[in-house]
N, C-alpha and C. Protein backbone atom coordinates (compact mmCIF):
# COMPACT_ATOMS: atom_id res chain seq x y z
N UNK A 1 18.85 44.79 8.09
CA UNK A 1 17.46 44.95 7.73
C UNK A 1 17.10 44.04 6.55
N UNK A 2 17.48 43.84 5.51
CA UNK A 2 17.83 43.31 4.38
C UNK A 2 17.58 41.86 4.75
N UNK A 3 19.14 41.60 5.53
CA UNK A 3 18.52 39.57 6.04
C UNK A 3 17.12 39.47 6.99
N UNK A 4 16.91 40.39 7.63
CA UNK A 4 15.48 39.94 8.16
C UNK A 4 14.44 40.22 7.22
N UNK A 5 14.33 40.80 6.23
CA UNK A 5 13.47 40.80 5.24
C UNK A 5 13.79 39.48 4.75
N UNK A 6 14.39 39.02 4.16
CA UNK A 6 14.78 38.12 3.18
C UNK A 6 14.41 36.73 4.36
N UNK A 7 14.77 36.88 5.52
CA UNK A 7 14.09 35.50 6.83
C UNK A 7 12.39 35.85 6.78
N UNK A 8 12.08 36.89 6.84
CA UNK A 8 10.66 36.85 6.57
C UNK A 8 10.19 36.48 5.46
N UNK A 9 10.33 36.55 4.37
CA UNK A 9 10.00 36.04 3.34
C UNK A 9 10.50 34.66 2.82
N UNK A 10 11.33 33.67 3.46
CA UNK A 10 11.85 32.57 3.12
C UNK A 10 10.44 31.56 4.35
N UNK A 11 10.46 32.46 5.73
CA UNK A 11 9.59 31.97 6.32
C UNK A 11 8.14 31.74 5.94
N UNK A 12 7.57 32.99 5.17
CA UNK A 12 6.13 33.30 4.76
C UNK A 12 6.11 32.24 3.63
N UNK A 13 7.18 31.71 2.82
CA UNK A 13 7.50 30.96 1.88
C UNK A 13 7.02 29.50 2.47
N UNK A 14 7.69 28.82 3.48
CA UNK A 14 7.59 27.82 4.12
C UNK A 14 6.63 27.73 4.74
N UNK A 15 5.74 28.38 5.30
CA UNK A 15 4.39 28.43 6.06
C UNK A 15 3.61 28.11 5.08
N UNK A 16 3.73 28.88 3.47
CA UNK A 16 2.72 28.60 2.76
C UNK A 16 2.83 27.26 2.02
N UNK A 17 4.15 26.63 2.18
CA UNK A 17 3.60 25.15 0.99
C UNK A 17 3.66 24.30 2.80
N UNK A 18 4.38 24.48 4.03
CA UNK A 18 4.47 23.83 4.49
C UNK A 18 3.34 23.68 5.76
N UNK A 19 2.67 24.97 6.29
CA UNK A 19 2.00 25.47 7.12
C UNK A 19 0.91 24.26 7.74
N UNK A 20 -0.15 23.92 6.73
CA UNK A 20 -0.91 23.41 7.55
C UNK A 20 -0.87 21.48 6.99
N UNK A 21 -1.46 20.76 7.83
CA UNK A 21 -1.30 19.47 7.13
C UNK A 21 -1.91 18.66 6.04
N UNK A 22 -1.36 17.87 5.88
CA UNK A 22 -2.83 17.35 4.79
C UNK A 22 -4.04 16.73 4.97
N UNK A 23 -4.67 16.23 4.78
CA UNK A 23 -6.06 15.85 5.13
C UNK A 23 -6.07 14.33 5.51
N UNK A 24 -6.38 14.12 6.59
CA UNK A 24 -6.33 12.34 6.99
C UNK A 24 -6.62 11.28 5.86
N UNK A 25 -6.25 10.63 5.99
CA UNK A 25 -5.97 9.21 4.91
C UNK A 25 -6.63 8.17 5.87
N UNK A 26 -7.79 7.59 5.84
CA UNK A 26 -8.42 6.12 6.44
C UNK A 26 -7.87 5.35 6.42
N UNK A 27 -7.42 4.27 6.98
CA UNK A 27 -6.60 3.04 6.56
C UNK A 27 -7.84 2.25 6.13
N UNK A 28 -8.81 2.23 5.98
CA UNK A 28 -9.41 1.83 5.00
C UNK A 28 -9.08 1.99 3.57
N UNK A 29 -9.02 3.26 3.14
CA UNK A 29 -8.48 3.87 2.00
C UNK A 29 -7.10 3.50 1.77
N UNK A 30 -6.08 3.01 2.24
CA UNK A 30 -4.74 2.70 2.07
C UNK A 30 -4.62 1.13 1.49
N UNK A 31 -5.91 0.69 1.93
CA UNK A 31 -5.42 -1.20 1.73
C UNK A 31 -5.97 -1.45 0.55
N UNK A 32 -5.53 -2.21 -0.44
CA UNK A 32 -5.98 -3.06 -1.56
C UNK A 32 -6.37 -4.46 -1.45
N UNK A 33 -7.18 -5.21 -1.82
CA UNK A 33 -6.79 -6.35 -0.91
C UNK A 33 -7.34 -7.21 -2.77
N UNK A 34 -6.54 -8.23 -2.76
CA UNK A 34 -6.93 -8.89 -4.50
C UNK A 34 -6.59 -9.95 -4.76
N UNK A 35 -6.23 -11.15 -4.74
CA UNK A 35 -5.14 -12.56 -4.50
C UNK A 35 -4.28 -12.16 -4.97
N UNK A 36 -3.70 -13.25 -4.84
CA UNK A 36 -2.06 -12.42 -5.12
C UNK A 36 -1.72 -13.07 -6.20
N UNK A 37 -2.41 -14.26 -6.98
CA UNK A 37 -2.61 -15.08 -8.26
C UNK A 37 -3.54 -15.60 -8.17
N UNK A 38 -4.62 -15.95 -10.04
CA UNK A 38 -5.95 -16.24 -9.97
C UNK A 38 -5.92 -17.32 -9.62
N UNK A 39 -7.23 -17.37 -8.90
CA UNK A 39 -7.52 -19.18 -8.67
C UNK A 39 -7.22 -20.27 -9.50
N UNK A 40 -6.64 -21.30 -9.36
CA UNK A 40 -7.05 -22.59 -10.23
C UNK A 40 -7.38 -23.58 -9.37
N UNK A 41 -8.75 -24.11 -10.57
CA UNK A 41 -9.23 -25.16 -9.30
C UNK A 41 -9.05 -26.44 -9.77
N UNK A 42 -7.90 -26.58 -11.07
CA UNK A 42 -7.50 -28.37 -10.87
C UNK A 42 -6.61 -27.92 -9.55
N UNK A 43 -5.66 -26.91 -8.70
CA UNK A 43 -5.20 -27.27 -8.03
C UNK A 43 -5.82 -27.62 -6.28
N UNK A 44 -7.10 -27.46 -6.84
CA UNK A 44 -8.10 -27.46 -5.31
C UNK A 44 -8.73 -28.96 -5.51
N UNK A 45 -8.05 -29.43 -6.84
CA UNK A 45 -8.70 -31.05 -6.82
C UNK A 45 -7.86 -31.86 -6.80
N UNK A 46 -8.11 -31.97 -5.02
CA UNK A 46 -7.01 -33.48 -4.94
C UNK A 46 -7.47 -34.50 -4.43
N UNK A 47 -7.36 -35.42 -4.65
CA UNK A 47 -8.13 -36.66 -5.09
C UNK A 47 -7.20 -38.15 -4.00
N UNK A 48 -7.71 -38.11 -2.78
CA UNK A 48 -6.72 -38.87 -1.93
C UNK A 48 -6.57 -40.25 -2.61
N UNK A 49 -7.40 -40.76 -3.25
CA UNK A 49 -7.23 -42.34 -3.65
C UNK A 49 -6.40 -42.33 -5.08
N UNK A 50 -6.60 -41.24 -5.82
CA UNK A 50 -5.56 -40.86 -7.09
C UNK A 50 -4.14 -40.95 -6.57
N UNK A 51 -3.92 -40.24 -5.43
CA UNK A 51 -2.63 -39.99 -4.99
C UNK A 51 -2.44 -41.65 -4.31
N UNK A 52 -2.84 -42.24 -3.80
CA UNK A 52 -2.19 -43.66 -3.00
C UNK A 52 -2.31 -44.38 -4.63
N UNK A 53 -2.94 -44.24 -5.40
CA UNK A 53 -2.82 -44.74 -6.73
C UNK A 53 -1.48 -44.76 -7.25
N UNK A 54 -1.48 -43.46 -7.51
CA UNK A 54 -0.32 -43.04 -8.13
C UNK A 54 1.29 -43.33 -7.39
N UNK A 55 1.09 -42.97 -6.32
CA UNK A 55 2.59 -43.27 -5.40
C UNK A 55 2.43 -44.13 -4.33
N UNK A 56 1.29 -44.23 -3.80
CA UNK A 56 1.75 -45.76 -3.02
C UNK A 56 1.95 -47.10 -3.62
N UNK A 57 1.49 -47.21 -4.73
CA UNK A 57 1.36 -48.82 -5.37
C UNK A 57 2.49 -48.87 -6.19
C-alpha cells in the first residue's frame, strides 16, 4: 500500500513540472540576424587601375 502511495505521488510529482508542454517558439523568434563584423568601406574600395598599377608594372 505504502509503494503505491509513494508511485502516486512521485507520478502526481511528474505530471506537475512535466505534464503539459511549453508554449510554441516561432522560428521567427529564434533567429538573430546582425553581420558577423562591421562594415569597412576602404575594403569595398577597389580600384582596378590602382591594382594593375601597383602589381602589374
Amino acid at each position: 500500500m505504502q509503494e503505491e502511495e509513494q508511485a502516486d505521488t512521485a507520478e502526481a510529482g511528474r505530471r506537475a513540472r512535466f505534464g503539459a508542454l511549453p508554449e510554441r517558439v516561432r522560428p521567427q523568434d529564434t533567429v538573430e540576424e546582425r553581420p558577423a563584423i562591421p562594415r569597412d568601406p576602404a575594403r569595398d574600395a577597389y580600384d582596378p587601375d590602382e591594382f594593375a598599377v601597383r602589381y602589374g608594372l
